[in-house]
Protein backbone atom coordinates (compact mmCIF):
# COMPACT_ATOMS: atom_id res chain seq x y z
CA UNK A 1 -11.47 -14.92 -24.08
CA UNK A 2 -7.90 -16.03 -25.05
CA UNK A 3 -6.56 -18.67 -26.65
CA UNK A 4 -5.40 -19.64 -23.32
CA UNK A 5 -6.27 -23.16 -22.00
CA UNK A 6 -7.30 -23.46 -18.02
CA UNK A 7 -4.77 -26.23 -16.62
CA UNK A 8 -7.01 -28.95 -14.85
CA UNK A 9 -6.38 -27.07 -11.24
CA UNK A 10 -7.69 -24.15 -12.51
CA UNK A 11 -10.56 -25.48 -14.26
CA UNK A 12 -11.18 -26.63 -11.08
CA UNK A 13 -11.33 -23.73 -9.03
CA UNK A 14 -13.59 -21.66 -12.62
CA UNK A 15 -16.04 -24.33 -11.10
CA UNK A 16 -15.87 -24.20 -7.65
CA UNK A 17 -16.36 -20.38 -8.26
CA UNK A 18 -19.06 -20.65 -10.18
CA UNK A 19 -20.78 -22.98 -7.90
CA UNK A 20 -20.33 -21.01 -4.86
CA UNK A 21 -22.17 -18.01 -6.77
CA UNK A 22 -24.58 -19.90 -8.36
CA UNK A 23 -25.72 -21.79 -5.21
CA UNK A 24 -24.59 -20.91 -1.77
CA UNK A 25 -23.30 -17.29 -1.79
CA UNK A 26 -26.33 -16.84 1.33
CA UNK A 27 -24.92 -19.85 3.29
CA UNK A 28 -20.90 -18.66 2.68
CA UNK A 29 -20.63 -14.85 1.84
CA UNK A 30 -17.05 -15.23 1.32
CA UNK A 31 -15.24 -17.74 -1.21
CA UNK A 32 -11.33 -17.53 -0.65
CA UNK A 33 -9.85 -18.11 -3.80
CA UNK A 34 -5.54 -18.41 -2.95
CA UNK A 35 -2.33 -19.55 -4.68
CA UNK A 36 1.02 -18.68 -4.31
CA UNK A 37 3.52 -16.08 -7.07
CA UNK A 38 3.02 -18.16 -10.43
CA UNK A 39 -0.38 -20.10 -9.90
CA UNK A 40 -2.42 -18.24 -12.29
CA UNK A 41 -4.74 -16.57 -9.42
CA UNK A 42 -5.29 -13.55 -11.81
CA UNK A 43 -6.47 -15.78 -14.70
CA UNK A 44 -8.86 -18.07 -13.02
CA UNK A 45 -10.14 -14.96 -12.12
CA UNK A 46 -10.84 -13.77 -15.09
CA UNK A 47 -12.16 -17.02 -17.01
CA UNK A 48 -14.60 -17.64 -13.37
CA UNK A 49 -15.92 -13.86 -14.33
CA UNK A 50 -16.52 -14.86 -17.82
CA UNK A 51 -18.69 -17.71 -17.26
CA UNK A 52 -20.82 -15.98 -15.07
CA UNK A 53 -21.36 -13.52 -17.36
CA UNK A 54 -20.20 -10.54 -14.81
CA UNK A 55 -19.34 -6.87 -16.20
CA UNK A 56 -18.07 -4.04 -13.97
CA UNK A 57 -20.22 -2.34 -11.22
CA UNK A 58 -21.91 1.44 -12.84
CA UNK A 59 -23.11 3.72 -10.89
CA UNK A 60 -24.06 7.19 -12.53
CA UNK A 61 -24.13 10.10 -10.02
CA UNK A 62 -28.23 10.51 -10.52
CA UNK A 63 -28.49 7.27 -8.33
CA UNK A 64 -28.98 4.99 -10.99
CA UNK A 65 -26.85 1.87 -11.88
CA UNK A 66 -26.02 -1.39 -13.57
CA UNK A 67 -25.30 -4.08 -10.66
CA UNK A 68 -22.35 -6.05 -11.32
CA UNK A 69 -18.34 -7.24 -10.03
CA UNK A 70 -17.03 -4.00 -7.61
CA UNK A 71 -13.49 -4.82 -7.40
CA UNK A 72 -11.41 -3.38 -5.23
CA UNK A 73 -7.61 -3.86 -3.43
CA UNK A 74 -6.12 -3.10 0.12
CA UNK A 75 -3.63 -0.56 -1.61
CA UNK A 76 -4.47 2.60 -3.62
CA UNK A 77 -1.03 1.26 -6.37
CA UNK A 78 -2.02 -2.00 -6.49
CA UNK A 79 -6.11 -0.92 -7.73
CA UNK A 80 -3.48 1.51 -10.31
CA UNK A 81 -1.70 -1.17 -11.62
CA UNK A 82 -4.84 -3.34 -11.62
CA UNK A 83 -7.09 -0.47 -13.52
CA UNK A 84 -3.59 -0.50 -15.78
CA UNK A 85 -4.20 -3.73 -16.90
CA UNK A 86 -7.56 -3.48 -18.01
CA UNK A 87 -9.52 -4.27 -14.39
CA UNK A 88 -11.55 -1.41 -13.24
CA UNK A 89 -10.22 -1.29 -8.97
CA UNK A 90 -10.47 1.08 -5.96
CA UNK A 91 -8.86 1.09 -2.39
CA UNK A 92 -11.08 -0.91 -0.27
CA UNK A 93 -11.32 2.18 1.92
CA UNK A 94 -12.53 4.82 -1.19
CA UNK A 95 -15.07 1.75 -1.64
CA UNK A 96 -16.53 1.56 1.62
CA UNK A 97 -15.52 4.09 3.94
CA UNK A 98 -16.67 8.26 4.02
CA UNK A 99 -14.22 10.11 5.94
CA UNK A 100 -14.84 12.38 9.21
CA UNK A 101 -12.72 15.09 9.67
CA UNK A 102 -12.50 16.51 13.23
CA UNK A 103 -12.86 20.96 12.65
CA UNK A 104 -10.51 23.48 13.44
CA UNK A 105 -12.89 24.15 16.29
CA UNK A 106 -13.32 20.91 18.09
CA UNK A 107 -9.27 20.49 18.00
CA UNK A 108 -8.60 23.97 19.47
CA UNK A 109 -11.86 23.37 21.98
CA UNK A 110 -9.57 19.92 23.37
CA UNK A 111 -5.96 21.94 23.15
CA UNK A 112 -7.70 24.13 25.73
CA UNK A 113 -8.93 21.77 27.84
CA UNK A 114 -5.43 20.22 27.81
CA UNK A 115 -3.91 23.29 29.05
CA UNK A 116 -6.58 24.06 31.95
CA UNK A 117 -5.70 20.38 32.95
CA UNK A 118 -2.06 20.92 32.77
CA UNK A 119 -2.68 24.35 35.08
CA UNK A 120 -4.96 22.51 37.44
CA UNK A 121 -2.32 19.78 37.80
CA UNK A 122 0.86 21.89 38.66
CA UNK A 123 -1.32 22.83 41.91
CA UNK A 124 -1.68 19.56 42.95
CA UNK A 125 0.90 17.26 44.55
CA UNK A 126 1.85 13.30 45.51
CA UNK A 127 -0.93 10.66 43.85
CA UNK A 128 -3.32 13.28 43.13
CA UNK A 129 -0.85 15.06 40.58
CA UNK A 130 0.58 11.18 39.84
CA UNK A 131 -3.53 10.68 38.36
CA UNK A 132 -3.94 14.10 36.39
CA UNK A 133 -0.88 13.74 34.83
CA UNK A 134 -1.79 10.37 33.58
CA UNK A 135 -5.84 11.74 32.33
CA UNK A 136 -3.82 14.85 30.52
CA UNK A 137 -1.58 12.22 28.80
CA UNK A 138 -4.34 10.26 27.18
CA UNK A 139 -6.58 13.71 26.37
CA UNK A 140 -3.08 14.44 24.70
CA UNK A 141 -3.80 11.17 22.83
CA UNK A 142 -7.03 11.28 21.80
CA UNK A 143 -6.45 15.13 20.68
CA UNK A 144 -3.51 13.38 18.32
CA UNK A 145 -6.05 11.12 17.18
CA UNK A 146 -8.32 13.78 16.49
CA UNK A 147 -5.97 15.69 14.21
CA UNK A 148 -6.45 12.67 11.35
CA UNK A 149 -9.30 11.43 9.53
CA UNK A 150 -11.53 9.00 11.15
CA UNK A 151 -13.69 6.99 8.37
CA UNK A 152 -17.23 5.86 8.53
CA UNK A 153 -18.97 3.12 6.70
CA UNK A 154 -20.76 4.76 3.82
CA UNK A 155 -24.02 3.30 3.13
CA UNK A 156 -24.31 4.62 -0.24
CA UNK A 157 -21.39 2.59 -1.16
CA UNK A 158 -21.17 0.61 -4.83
CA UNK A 159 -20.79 -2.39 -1.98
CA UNK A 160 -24.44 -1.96 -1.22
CA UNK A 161 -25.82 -2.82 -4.77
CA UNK A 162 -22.91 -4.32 -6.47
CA UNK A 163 -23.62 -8.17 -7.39
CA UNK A 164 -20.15 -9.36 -6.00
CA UNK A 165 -16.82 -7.80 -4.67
CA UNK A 166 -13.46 -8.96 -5.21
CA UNK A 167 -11.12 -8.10 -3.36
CA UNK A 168 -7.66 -8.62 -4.40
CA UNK A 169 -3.87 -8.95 -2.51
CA UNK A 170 -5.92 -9.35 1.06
CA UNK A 171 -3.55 -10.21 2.75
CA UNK A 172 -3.32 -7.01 4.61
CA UNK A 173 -6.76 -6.55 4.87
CA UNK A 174 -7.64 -6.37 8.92
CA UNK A 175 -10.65 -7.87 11.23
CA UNK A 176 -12.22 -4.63 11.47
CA UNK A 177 -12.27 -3.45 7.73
CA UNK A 178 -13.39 -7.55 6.97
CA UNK A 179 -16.24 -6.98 9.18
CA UNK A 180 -17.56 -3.53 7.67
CA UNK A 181 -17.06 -5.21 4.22
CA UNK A 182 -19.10 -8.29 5.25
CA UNK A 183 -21.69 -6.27 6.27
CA UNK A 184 -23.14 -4.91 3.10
CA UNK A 185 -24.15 -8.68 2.97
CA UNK A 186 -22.65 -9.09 -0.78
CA UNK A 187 -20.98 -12.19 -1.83
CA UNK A 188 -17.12 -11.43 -1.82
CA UNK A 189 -14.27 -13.20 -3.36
CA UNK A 190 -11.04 -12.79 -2.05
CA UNK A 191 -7.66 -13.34 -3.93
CA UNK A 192 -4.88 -13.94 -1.27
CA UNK A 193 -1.57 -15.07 -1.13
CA UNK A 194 -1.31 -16.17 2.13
CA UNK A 195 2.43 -15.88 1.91
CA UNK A 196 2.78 -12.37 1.72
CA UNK A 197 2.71 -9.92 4.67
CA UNK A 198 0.11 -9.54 6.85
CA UNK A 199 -1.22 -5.98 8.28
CA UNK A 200 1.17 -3.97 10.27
CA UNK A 201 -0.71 -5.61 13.28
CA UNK A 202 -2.35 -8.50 13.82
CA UNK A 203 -3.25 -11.27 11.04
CA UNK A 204 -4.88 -10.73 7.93
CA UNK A 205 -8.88 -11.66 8.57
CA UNK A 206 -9.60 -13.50 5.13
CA UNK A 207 -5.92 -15.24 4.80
CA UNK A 208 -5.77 -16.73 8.46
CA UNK A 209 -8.67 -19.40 7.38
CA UNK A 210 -8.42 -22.12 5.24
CA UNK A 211 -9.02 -21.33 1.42
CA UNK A 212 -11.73 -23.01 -0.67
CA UNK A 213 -9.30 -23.30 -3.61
CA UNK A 214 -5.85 -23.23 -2.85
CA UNK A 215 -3.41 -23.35 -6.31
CA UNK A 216 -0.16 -24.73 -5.98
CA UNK A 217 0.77 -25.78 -8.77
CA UNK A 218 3.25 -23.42 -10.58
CA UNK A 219 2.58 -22.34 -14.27
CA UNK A 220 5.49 -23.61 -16.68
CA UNK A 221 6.35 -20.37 -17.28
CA UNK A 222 6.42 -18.90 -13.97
CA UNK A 223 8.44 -22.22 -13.09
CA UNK A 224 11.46 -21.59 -14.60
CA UNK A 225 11.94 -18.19 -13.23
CA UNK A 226 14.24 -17.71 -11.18
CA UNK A 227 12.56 -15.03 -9.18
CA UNK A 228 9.72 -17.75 -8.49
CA UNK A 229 12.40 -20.27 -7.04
CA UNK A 230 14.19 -17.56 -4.42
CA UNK A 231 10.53 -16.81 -3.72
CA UNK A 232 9.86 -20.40 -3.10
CA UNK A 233 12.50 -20.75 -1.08
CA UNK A 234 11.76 -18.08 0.71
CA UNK A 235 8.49 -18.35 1.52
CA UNK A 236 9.55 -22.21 2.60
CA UNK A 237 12.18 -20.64 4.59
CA UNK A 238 14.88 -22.56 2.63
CA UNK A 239 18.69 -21.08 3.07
CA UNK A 240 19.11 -18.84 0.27
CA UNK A 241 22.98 -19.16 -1.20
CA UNK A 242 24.85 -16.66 -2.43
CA UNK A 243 25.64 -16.84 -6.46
CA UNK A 244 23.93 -16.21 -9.51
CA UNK A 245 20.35 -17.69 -10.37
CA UNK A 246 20.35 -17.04 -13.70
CA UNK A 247 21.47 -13.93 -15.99
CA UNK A 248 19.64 -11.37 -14.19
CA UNK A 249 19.12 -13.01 -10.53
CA UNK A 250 21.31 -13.34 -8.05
CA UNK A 251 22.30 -13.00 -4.18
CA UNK A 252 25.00 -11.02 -3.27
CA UNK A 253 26.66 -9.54 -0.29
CA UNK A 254 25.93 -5.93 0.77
CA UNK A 255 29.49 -5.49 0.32
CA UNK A 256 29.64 -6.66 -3.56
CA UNK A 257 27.45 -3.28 -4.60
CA UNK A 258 28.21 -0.10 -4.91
CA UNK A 259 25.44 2.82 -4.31
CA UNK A 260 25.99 3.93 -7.75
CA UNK A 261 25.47 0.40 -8.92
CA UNK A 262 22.09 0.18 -7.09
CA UNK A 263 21.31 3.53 -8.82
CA UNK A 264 21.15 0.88 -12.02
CA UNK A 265 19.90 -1.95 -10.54
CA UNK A 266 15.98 -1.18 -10.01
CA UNK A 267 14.17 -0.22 -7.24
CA UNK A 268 15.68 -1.23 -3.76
CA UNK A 269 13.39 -2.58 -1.37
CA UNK A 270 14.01 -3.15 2.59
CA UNK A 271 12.75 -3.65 5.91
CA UNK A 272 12.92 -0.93 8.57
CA UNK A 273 12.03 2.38 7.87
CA UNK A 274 15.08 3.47 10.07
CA UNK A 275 17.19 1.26 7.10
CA UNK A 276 14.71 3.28 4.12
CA UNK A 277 16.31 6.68 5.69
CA UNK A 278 19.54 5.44 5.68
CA UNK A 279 19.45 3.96 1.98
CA UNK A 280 17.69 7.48 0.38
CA UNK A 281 20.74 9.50 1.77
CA UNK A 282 23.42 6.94 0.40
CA UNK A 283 21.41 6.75 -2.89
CA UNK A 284 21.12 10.46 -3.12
CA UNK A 285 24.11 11.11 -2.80
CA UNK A 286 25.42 8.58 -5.35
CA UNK A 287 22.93 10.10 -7.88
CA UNK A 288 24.58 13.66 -6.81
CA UNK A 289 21.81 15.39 -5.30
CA UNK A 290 23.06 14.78 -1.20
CA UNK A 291 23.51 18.41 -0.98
CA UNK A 292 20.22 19.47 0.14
CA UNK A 293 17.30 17.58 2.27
CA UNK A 294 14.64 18.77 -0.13
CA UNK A 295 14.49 17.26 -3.70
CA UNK A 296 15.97 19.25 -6.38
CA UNK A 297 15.45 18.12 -9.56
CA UNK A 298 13.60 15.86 -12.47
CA UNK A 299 15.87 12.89 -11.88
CA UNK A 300 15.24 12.42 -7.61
CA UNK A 301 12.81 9.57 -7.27
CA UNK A 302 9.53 11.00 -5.32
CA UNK A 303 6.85 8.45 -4.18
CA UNK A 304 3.66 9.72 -2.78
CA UNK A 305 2.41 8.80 0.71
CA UNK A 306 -1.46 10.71 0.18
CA UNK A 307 -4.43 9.37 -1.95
CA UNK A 308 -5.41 12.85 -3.44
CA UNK A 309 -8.15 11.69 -5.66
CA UNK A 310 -9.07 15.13 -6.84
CA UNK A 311 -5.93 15.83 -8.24
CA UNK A 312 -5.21 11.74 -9.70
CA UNK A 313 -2.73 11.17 -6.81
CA UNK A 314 -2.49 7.70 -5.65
CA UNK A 315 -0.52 6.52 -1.94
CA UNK A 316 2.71 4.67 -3.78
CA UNK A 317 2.42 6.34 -6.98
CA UNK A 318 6.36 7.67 -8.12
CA UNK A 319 5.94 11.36 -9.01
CA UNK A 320 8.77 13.36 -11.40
CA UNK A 321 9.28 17.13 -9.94
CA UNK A 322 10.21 20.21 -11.71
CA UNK A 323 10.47 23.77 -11.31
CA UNK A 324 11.18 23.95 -7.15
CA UNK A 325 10.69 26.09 -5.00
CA UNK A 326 11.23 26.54 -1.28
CA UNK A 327 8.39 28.40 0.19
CA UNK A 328 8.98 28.30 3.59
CA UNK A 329 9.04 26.34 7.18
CA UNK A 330 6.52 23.83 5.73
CA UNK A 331 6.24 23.03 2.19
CA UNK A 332 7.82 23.32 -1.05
CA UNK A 333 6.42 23.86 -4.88
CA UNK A 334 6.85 22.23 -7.93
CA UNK A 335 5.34 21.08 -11.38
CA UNK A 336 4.26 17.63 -11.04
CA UNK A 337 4.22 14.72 -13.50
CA UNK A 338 3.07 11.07 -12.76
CA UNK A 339 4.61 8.06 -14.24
CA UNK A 340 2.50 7.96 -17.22
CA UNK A 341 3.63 11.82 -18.29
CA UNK A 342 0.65 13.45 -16.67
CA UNK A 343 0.76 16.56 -15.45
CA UNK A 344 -0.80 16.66 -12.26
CA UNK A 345 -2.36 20.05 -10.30
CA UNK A 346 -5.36 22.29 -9.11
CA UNK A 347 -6.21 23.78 -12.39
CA UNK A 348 -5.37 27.30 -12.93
CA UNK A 349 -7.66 30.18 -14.77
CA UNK A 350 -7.05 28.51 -17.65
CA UNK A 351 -7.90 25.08 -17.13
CA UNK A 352 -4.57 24.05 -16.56
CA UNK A 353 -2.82 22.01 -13.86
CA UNK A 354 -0.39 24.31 -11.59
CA UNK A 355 2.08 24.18 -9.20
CA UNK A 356 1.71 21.85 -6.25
CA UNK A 357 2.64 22.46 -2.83
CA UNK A 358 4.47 19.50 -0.98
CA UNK A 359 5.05 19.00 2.83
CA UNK A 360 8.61 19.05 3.73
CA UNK A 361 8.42 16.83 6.83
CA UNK A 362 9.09 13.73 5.65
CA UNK A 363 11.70 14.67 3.64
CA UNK A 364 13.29 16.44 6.94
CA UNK A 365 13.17 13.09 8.37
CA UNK A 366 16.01 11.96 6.58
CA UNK A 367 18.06 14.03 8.44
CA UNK A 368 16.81 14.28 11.32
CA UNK A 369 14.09 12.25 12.13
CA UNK A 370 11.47 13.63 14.97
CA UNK A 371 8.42 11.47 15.87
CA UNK A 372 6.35 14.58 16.91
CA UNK A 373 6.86 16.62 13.87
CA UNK A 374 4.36 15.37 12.08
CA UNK A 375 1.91 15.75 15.22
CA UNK A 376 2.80 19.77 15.13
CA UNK A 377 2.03 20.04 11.70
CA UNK A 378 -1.23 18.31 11.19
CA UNK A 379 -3.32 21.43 9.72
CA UNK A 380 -0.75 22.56 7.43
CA UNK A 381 -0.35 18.39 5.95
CA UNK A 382 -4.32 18.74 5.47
CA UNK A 383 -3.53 21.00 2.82
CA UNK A 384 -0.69 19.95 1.20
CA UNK A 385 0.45 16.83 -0.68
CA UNK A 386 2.39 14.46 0.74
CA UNK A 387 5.61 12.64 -0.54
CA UNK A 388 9.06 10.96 0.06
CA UNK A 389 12.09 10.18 -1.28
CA UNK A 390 11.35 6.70 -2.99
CA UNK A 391 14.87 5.60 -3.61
CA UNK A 392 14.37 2.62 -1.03
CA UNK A 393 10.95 1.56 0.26
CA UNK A 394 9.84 -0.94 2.48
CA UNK A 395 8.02 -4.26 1.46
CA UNK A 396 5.04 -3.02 3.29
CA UNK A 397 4.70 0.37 1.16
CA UNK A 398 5.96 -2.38 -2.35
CA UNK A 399 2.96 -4.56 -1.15
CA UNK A 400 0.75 -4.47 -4.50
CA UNK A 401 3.52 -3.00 -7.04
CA UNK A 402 6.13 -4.54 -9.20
CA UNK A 403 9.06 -3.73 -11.27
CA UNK A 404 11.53 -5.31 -13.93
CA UNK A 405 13.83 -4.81 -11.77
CA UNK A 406 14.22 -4.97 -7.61
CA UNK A 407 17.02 -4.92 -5.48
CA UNK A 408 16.16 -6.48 -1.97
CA UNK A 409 18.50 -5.46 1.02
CA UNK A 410 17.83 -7.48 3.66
CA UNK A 411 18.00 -6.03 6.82
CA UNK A 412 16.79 -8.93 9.02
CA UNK A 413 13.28 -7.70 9.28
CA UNK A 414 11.09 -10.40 11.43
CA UNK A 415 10.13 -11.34 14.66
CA UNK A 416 9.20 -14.49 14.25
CA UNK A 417 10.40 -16.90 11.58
CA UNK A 418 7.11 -16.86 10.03
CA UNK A 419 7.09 -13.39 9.84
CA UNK A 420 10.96 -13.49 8.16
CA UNK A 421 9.67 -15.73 5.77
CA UNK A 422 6.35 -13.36 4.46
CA UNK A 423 8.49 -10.44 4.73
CA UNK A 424 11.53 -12.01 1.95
CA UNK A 425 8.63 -13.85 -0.20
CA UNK A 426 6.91 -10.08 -0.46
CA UNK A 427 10.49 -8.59 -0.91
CA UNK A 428 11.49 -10.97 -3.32
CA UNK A 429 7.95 -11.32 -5.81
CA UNK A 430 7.96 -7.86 -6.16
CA UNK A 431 10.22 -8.02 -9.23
CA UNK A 432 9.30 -9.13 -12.88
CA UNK A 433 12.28 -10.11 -14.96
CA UNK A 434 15.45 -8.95 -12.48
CA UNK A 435 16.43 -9.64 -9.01
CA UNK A 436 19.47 -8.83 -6.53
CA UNK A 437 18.99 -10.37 -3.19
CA UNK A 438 21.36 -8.35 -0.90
CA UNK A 439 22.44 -10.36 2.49
């Protein structure tokens, strides 16, 4: 392959791989294959595929195929940057899942019923108004519920004849996506950091048991970063200091930057989404476009929050717009580019990609944020593309991307200590070469 040379750990773990495939994939579907920032996960990886002599999964849409490795991650930018390096990945859920979209029809049919309810329960008085109120509430639920995709497992799925999945950054993969994964009875192999987050709730299903290979030792390399020490320390939950790290590391007080100094410092990660709306505003403004709540030009920085895989779109991916116009209540237009220069759109007469049309609401929510908007709008989102300012993210949405550069402001995120810790380890490996820890 390379010229590379497996340290004796990893060597270790090529074999342990291969043995587990070779030998006892029907007594232990699932080989967990973990290591912390710097351990070489990626490589082992790719020298364990080698040996066994494993291409990429091809299906060809007349139902034939060549069985081989399906590989595939919990986030639709970390299978990008993955299929940017040379390994062929999908979204776990664009894998395994066909989605079920409730009609126009059924929606209105349970609006209705709500509002004979609500008419039947103004009539009635004491407990027996106390009870209605409380069925309407949860039809008013489930008719929420109705208005976004449910997903099904798809039997047809490259999981069904694919020789083995891998599955990389798990660690926010859930019990009941492990499960429907595990079902297609294929031998798996999962790549996990059990350091980084978990889902938004619960624990993540294949990092809460005990690896088979767990790499700890750091590459020499990856040692003497700086980045991989604060991670270290963070993930041991080791005070931090203020002071620099090396020439582009360092821990700072919030104080100490400016927000046109962050506008040069990378991209700035945080906690709370309440803290993500509060950091866009400040960073708009610095960058001079705080006059107006929608975007208004090439340099804003848009991130997407929709997989549109018609159009190339990818949940995370940062979008460049052009040419905008307001078209309403609703949405917006604009000429869309994605980070490699591609312009992205439903093609036009011509064969060319055109204008897209953008949902306002979640750029409305950065100045005034209402939790039911986006439950009023559901069948004009269906149709539009979805996106936010992506000045400041949280770790959660960073989970699976990196940059040169990151700043980190920590806004105390964690309710535990263990949860601290994940959260600042996340934070922190997200950058490549430059790092500003902001306390």
């Amino acid at each position: 392959m390379t010229d590379f040379t497996p340290s004796p750990a990893q060597a270790a773990a090529i074999r342990a791989i291969r043995e587990w495939f070779e030998t006892r994939t029907q007594e232990q579907q699932v080989f967990r294959l973990f290591g912390h920032a710097g351990s070489g996960k990626s490589t082992v990886l790719k020298f364990a595929l080698d040996e066994l002599g494993l291409s990429p999964h091809r299906s060809a849409k007349d139902g034939t195929c060549i069985p081989g490795v399906v590989t595939a991650t919990f986030t639709g930018k970390a299978a990008l940057v993955l299929t940017r390096k040379g390994t062929s990945a999908r979204t776990i859920h664009s894998l395994i899942y066909s989605a079920i979209e409730a009609t126009e029809e059924e929606i209105e049919a349970a609006a209705r019923k709500i509002r004979e309810a609500e008419d039947t329960a103004r009539r009635l008085t004491g407990f027996e108004r106390t009870t209605a109120e409380a069925g309407i509430e949860a039809m008013r639920q489930a008719l929420s519920a109705m208005k976004h995709p449910r997903f099904a497992l798809n039997p047809q799925s490259d999981a069904a004849d694919a020789r083995l999945i891998v599955l990389d950054e798990v660690s926010m993969v859930g019990e009941e996506m492990a499960r429907d994964l595990m079902s297609f009875g294929k031998p798996i192999l999962v790549l996990g950091d059990p350091g980084q987050l978990p889902p938004i709730k619960g624990e993540g299903a294949f990092t809460r048991d005990a690896p088979d290979v767990m790499l700890t030792e750091i590459h020499r390399q990856a040692a003497e970063s700086a980045i991989i020490r604060l991670a270290t320390m963070a993930r041991k939950g080791e005070p931090i200091g203020f002071g620099t790290y090396d020439t582009h590391v360092a821990k700072l007080r919030k104080g100490d930057i400016t927000p046109e100094q962050a506008l040069r410092g990378g991209q700035l990660i945080c906690g709370m989404n309440a803290t993500r709306l509060q950091l866009n505003n400040a960073m708009r403004a610095a960058a001079g476009f705080g006059g107006s709540f929608l975007p208004t030009g090439p340099g804003e920085k848009i991130i997407c929050l929709k997989n549109q895989n018609d159009l190339g779109l990818i949940n995370g991916m940062f979008v460049t717009l052009e040419d905008i116009v307001d078209e309403g209540s609703l949405y917006f237009s604009a000429i869309v580019t994605d980070e490699d220069g591609r312009r992205i759109g439903p093609l036009d007469a011509e064969g060319r990609p055109g204008r897209l049309r953008i949902y306002k609401g979640h750029f409305e929510d950065h100045i005034a944020f209402d939790r039911r908007r986006h439950d009023r709008d559901w069948r004009a989102k269906k149709r539009l593309t979805e996106a936010t300012f992506g000045w400041a993210i949280t770790a959660h949405k960073a989970q699976g991307s990196q940059w040169e550069n990151v700043i980190v402001w920590d806004d105390g995120l964690g309710r535990t200590e263990l949860d601290r810790r994940r959260w600042l380890y996340t934070a922190i490996t997200r950058a490549e070469r430059g790092l500003v820890l902001l306390a």
